[in-house]
PDB file of N, CA and C in Angstrom:
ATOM      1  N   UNK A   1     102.767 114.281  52.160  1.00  0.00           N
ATOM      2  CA  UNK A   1     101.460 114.614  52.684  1.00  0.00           C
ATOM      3  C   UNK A   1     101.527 114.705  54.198  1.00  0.00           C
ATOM      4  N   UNK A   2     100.925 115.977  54.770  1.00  0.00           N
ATOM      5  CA  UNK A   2     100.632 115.855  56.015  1.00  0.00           C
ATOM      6  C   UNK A   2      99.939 114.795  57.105  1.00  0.00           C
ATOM      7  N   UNK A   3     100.309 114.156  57.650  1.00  0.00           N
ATOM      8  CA  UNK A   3      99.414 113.011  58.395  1.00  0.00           C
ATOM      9  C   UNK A   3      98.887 113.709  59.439  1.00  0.00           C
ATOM     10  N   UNK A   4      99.340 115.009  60.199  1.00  0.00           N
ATOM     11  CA  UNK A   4      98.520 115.482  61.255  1.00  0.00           C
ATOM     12  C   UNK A   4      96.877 115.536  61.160  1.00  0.00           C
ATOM     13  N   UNK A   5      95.997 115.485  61.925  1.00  0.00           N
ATOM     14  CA  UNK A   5      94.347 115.878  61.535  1.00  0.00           C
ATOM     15  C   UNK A   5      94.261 117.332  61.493  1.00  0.00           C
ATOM     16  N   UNK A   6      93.668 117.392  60.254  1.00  0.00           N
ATOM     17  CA  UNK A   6      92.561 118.688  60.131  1.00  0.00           C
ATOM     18  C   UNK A   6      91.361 118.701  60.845  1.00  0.00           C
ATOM     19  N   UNK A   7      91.739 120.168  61.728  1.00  0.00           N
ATOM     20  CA  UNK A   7      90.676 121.162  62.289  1.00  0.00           C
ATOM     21  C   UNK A   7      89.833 121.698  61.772  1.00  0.00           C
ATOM     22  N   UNK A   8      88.737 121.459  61.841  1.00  0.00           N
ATOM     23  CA  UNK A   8      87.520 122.028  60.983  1.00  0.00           C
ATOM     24  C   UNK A   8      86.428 122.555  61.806  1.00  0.00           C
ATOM     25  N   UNK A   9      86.032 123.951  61.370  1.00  0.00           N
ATOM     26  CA  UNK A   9      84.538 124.428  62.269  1.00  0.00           C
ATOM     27  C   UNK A   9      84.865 124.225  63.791  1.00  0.00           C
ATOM     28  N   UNK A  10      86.066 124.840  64.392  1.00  0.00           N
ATOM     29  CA  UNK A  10      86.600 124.952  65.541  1.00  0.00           C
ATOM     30  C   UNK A  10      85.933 126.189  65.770  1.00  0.00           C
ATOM     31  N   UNK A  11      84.977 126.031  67.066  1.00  0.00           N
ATOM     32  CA  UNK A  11      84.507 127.323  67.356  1.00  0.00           C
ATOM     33  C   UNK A  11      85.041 127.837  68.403  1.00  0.00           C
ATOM     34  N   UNK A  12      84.905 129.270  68.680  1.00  0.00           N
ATOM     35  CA  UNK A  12      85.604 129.590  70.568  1.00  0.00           C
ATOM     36  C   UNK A  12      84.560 130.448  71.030  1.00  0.00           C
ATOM     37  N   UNK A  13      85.124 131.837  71.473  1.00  0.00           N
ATOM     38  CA  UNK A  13      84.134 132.702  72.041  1.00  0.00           C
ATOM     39  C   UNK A  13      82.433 132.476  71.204  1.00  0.00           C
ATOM     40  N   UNK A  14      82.815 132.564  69.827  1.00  0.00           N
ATOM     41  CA  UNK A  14      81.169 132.911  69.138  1.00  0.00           C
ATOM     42  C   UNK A  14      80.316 132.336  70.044  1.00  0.00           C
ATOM     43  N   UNK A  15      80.351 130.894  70.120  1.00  0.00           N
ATOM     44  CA  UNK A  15      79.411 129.721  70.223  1.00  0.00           C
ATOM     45  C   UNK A  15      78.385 130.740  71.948  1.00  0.00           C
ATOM     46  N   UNK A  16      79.546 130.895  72.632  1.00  0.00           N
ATOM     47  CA  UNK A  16      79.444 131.669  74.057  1.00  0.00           C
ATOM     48  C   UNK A  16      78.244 132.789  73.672  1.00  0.00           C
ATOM     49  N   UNK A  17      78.807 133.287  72.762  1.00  0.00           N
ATOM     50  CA  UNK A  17      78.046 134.453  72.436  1.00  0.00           C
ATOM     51  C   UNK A  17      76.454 134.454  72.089  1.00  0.00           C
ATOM     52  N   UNK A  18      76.715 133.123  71.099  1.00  0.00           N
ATOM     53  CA  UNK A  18      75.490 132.565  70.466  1.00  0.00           C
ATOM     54  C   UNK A  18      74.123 132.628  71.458  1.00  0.00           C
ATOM     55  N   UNK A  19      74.682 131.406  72.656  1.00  0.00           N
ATOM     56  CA  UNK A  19      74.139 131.174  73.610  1.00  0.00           C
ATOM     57  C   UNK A  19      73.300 132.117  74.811  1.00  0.00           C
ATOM     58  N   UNK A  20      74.142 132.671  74.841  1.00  0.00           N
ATOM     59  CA  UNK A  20      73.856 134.506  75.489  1.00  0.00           C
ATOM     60  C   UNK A  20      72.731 134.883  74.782  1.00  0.00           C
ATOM     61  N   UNK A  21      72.382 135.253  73.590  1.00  0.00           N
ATOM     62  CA  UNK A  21      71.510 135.819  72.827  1.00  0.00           C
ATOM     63  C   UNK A  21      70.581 134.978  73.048  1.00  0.00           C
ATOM     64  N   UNK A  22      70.503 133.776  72.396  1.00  0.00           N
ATOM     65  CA  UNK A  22      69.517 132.470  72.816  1.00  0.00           C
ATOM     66  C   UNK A  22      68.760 132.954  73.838  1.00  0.00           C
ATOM     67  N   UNK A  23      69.386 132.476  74.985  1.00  0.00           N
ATOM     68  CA  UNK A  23      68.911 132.062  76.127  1.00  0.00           C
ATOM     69  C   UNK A  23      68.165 133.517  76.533  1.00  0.00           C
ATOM     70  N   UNK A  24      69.252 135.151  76.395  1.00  0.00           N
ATOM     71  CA  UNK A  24      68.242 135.800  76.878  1.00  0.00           C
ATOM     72  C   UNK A  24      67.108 136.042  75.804  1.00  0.00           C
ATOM     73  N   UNK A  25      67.222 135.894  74.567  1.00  0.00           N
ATOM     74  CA  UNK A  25      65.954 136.026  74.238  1.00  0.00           C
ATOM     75  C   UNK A  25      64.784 135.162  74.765  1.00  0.00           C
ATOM     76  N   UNK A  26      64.897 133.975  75.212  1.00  0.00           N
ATOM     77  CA  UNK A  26      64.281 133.199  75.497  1.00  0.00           C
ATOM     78  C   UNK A  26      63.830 133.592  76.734  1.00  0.00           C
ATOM     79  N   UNK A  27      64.630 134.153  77.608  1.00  0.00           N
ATOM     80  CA  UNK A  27      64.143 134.442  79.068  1.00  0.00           C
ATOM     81  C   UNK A  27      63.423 136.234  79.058  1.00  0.00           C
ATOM     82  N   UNK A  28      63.505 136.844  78.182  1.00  0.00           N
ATOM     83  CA  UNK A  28      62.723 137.881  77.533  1.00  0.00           C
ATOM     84  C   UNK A  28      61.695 137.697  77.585  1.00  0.00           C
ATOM     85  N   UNK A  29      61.308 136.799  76.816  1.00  0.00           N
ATOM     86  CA  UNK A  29      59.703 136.446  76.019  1.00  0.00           C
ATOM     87  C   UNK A  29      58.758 136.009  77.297  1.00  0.00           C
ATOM     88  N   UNK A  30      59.475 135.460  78.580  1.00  0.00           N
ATOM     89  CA  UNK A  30      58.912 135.209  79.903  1.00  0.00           C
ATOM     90  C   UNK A  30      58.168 136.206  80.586  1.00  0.00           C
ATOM     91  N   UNK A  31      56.607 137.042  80.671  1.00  0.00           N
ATOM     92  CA  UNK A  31      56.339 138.003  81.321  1.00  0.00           C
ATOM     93  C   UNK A  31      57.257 138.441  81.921  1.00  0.00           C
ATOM     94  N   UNK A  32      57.431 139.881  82.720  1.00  0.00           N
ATOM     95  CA  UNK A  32      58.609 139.964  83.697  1.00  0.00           C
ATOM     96  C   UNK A  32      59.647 139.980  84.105  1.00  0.00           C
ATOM     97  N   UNK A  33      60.060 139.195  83.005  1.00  0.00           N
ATOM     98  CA  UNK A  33      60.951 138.582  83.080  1.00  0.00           C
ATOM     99  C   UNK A  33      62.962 139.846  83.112  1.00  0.00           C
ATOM    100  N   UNK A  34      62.002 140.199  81.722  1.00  0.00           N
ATOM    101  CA  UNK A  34      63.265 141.257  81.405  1.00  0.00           C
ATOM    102  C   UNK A  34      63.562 142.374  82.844  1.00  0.00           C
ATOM    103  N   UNK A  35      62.478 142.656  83.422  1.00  0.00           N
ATOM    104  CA  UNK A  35      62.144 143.136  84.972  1.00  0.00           C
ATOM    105  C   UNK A  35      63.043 142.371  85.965  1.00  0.00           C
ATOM    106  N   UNK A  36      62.544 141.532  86.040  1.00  0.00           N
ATOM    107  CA  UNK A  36      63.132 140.738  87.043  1.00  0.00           C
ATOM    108  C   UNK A  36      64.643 141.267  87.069  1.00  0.00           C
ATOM    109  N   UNK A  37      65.011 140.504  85.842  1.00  0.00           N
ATOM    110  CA  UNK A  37      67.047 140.321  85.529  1.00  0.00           C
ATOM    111  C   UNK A  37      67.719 141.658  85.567  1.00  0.00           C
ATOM    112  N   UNK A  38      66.548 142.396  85.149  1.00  0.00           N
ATOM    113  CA  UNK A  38      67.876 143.906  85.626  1.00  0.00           C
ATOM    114  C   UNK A  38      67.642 144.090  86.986  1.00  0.00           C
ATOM    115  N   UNK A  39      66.961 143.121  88.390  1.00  0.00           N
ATOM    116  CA  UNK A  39      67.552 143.538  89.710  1.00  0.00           C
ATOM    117  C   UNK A  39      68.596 143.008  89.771  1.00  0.00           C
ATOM    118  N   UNK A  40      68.428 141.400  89.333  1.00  0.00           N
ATOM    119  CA  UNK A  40      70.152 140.894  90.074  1.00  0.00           C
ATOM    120  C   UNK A  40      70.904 141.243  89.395  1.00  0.00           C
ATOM    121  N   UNK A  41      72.430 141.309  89.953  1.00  0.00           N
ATOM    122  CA  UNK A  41      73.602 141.744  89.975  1.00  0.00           C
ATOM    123  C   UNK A  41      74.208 140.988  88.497  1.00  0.00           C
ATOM    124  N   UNK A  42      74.969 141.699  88.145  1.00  0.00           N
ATOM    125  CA  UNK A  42      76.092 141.529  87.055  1.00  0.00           C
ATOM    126  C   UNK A  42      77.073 139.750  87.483  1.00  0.00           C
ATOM    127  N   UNK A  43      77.334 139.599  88.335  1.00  0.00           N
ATOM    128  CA  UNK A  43      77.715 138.642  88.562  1.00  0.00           C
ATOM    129  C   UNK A  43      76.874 137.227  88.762  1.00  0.00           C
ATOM    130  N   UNK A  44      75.495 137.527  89.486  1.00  0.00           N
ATOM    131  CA  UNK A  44      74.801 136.676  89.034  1.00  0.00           C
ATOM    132  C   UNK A  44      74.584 136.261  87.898  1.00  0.00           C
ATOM    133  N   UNK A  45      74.326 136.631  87.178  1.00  0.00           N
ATOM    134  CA  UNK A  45      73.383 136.834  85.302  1.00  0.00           C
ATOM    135  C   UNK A  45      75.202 136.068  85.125  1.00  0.00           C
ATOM    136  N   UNK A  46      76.404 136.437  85.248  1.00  0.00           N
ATOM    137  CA  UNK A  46      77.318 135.892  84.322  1.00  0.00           C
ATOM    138  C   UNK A  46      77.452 134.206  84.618  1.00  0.00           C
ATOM    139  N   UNK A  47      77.362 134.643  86.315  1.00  0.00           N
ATOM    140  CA  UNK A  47      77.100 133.190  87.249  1.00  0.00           C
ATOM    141  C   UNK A  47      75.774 131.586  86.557  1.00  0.00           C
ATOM    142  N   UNK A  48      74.456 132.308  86.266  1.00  0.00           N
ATOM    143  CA  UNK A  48      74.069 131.622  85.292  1.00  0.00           C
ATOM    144  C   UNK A  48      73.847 130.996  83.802  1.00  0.00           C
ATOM    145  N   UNK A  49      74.483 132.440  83.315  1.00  0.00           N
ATOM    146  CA  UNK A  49      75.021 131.947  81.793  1.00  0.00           C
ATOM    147  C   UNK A  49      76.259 131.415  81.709  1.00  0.00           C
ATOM    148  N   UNK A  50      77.135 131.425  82.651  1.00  0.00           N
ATOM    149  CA  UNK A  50      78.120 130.065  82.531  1.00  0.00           C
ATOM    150  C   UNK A  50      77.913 129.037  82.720  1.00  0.00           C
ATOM    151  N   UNK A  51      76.679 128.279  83.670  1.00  0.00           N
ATOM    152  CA  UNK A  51      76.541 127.358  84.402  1.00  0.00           C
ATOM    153  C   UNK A  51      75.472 126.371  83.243  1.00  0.00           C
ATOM    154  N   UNK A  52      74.612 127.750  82.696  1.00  0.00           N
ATOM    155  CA  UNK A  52      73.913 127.200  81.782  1.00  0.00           C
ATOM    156  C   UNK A  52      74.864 126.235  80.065  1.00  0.00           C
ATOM    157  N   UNK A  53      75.789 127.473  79.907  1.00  0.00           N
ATOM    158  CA  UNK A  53      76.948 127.158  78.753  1.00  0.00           C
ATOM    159  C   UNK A  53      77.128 126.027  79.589  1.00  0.00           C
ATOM    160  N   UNK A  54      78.189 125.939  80.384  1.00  0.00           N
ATOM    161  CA  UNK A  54      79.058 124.527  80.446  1.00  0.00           C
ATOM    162  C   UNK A  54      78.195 123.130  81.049  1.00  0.00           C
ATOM    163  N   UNK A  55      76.675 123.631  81.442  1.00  0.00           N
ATOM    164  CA  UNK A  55      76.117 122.311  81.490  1.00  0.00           C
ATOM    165  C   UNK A  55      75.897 121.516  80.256  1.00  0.00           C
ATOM    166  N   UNK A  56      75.927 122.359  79.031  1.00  0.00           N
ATOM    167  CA  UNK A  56      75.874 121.181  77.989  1.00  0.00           C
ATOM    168  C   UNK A  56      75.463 121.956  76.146  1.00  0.00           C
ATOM    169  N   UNK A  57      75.039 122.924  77.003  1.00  0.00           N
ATOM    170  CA  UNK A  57      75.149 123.671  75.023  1.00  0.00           C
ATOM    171  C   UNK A  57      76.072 124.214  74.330  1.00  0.00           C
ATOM    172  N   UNK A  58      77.529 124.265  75.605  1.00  0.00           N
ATOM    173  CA  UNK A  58      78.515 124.444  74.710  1.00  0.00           C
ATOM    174  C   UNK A  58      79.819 124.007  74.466  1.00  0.00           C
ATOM    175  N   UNK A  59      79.204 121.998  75.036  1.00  0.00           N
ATOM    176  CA  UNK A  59      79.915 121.118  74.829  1.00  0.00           C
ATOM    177  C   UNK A  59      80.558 120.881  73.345  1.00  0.00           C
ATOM    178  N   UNK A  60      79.726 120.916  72.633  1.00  0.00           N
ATOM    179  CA  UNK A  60      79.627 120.460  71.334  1.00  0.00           C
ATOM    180  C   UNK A  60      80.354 121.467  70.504  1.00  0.00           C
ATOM    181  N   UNK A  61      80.809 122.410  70.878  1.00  0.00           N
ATOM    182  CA  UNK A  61      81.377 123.329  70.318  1.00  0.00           C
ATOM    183  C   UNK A  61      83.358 123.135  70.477  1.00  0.00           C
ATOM    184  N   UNK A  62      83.642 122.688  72.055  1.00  0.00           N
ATOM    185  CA  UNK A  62      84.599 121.872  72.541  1.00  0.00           C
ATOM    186  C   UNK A  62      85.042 120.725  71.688  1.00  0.00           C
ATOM    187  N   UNK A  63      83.992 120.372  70.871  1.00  0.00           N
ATOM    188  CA  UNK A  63      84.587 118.602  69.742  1.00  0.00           C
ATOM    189  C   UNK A  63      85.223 119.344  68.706  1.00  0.00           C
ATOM    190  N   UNK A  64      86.362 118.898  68.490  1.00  0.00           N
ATOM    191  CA  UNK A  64      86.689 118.607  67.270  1.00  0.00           C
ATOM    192  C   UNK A  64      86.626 118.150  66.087  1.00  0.00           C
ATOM    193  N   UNK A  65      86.270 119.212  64.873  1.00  0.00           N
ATOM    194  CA  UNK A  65      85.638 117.787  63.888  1.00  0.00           C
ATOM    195  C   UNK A  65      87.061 117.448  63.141  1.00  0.00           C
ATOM    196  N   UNK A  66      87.231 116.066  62.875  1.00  0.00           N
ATOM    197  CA  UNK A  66      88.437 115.296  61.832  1.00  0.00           C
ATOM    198  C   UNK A  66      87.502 114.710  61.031  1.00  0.00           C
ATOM    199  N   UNK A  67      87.819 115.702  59.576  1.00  0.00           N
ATOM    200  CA  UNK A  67      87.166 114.647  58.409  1.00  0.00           C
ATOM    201  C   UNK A  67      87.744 113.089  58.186  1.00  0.00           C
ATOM    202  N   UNK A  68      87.004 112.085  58.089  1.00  0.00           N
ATOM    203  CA  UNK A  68      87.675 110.991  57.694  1.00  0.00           C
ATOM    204  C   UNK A  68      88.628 110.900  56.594  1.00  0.00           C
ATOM    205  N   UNK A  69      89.876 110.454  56.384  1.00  0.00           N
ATOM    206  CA  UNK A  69      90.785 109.605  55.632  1.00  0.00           C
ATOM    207  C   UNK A  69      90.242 110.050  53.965  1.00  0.00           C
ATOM    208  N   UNK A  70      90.810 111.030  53.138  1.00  0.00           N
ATOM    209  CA  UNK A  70      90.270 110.861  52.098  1.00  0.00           C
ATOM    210  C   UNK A  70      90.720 109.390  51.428  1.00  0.00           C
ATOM    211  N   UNK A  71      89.888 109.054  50.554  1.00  0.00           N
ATOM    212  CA  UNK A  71      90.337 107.699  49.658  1.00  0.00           C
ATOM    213  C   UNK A  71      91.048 107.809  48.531  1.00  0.00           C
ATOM    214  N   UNK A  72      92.348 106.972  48.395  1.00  0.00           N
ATOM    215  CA  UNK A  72      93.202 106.904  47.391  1.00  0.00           C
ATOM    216  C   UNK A  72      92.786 107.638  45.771  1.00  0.00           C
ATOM    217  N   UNK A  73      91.370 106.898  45.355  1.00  0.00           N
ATOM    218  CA  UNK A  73      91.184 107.126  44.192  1.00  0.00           C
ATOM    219  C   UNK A  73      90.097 108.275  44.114  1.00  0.00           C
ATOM    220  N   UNK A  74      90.091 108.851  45.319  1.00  0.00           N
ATOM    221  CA  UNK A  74      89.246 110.174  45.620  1.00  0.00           C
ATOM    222  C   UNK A  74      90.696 111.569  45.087  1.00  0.00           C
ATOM    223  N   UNK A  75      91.286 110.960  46.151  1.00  0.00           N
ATOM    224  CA  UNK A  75      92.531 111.724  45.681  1.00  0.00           C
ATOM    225  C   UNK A  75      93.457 111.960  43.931  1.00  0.00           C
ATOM    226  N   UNK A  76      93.384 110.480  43.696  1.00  0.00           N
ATOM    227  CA  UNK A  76      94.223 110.664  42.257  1.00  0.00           C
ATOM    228  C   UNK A  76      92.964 111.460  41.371  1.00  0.00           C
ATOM    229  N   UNK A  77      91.754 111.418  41.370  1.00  0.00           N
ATOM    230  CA  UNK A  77      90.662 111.884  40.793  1.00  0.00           C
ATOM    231  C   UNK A  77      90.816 113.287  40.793  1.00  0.00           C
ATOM    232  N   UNK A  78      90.653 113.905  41.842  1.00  0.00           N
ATOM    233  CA  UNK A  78      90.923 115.539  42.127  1.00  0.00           C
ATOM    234  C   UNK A  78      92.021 116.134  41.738  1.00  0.00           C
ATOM    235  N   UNK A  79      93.388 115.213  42.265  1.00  0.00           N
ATOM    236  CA  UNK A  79      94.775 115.838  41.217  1.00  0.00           C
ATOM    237  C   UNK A  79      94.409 115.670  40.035  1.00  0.00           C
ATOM    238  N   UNK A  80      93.904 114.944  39.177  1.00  0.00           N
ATOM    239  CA  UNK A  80      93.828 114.868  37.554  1.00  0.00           C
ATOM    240  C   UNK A  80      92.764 115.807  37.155  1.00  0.00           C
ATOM    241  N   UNK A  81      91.751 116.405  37.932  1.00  0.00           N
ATOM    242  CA  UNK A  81      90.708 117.184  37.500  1.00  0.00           C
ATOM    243  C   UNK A  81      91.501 118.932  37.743  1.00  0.00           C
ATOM    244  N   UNK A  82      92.220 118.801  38.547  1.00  0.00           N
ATOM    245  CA  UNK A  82      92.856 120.218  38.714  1.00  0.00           C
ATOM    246  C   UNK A  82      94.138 120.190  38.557  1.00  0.00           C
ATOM    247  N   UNK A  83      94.607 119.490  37.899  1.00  0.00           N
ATOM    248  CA  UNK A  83      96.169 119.267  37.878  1.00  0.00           C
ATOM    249  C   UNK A  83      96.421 120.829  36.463  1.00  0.00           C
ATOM    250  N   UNK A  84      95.635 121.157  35.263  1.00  0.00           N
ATOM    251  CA  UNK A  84      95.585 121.857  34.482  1.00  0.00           C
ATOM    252  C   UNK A  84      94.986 123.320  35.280  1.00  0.00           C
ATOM    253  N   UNK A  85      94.194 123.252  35.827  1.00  0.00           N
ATOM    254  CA  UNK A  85      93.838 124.781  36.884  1.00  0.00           C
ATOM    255  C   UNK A  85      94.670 125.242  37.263  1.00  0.00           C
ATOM    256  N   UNK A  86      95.565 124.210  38.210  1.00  0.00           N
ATOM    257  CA  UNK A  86      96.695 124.254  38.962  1.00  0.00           C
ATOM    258  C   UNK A  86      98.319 125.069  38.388  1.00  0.00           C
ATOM    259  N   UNK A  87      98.262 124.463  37.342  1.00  0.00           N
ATOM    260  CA  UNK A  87      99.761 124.450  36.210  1.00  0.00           C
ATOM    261  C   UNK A  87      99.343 126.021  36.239  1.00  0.00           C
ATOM    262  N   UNK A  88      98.164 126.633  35.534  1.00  0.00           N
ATOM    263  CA  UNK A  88      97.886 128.017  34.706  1.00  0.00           C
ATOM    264  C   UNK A  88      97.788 128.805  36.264  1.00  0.00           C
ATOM    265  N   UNK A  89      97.450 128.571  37.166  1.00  0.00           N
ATOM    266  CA  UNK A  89      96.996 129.249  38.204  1.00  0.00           C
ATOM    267  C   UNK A  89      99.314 129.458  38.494  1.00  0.00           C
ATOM    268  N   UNK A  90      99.570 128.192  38.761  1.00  0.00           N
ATOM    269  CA  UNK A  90     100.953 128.470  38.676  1.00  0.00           C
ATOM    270  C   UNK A  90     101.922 129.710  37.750  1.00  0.00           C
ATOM    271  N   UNK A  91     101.715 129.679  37.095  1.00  0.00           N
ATOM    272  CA  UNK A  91     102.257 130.212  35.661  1.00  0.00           C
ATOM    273  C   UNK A  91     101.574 131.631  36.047  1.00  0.00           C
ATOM    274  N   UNK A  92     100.572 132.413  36.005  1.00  0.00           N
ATOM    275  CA  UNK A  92     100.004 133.654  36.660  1.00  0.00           C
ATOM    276  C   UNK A  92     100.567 134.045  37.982  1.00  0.00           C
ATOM    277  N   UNK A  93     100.743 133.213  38.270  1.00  0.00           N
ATOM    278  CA  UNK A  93     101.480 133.715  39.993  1.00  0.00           C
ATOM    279  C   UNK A  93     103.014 133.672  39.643  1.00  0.00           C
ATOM    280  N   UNK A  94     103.266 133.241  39.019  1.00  0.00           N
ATOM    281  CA  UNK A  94     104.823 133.087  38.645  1.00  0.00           C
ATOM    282  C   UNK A  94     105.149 132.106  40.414  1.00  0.00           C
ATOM    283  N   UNK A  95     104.560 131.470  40.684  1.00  0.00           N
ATOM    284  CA  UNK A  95     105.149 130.421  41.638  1.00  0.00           C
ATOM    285  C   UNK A  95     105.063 129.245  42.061  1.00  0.00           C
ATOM    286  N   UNK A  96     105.827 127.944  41.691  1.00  0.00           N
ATOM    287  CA  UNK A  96     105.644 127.049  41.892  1.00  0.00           C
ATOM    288  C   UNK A  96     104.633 126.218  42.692  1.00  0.00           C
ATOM    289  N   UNK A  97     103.676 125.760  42.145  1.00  0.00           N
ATOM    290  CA  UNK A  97     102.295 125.343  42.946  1.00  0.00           C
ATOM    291  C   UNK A  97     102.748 123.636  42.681  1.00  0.00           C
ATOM    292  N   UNK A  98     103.391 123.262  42.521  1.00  0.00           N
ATOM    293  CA  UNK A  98     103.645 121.272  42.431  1.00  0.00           C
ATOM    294  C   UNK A  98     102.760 120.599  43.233  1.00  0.00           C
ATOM    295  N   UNK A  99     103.884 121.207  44.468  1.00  0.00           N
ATOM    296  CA  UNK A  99     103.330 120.301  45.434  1.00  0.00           C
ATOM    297  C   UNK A  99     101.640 120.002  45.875  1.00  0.00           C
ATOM    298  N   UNK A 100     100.820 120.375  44.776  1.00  0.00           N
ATOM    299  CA  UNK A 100      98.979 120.595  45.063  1.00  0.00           C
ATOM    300  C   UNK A 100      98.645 119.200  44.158  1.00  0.00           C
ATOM    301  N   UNK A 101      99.971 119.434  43.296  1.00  0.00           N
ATOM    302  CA  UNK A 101      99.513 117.809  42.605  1.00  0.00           C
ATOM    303  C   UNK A 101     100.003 115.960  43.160  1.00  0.00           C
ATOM    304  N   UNK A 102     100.089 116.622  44.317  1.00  0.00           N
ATOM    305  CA  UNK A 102     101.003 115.171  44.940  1.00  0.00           C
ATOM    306  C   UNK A 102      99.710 114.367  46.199  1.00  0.00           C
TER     307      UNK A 102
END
């Protein structure tokens, strides 16, 4: 068995993206607003949607999730419930699947 941690729901660019949409919809809905933002410059507007991202909405995207430790008899439970899926799923592929029962 692997002891390294599993990576799970690792996000990258999306989350960035997410935020972008968010926020300008949000700054849309502001009278004027949409007015306003097409004077300033391209570098501004990127200048505050970074500042806004890395102050804190797209911290959480940065965590890593590690599921906890499955439990012994969590484990022997699941090999014995798919240990027969496993065998026939083997046998159709013509390739050794064992190691799913360990």
């Amino acid at each position: 068995m692997n002891k390294e941690a599993i990576v799970a729901n690792k996000a990258d660019d999306d989350s960035e993206k997410f935020f972008r949409r968010r926020l300008s919809k949000s700054i849309q809905a502001i009278p004027l607003a949409k007015s306003a933002s097409q004077l300033l410059p391209k570098y501004l507007k990127q200048t505050f949607y970074q500042i806004g991202y890395n102050f804190g909405n797209g911290k959480w995207t940065n965590q890593e999730y590690v599921p906890p430790q499955m439990l012994p008899e969590t484990r022997t439970m699941l090999i014995e419930k798919f240990r027969e899926p496993n065998h026939r799923l083997s046998q159709f592929l013509s390739r050794d699947l064992s190691h799913w029962n360990q």
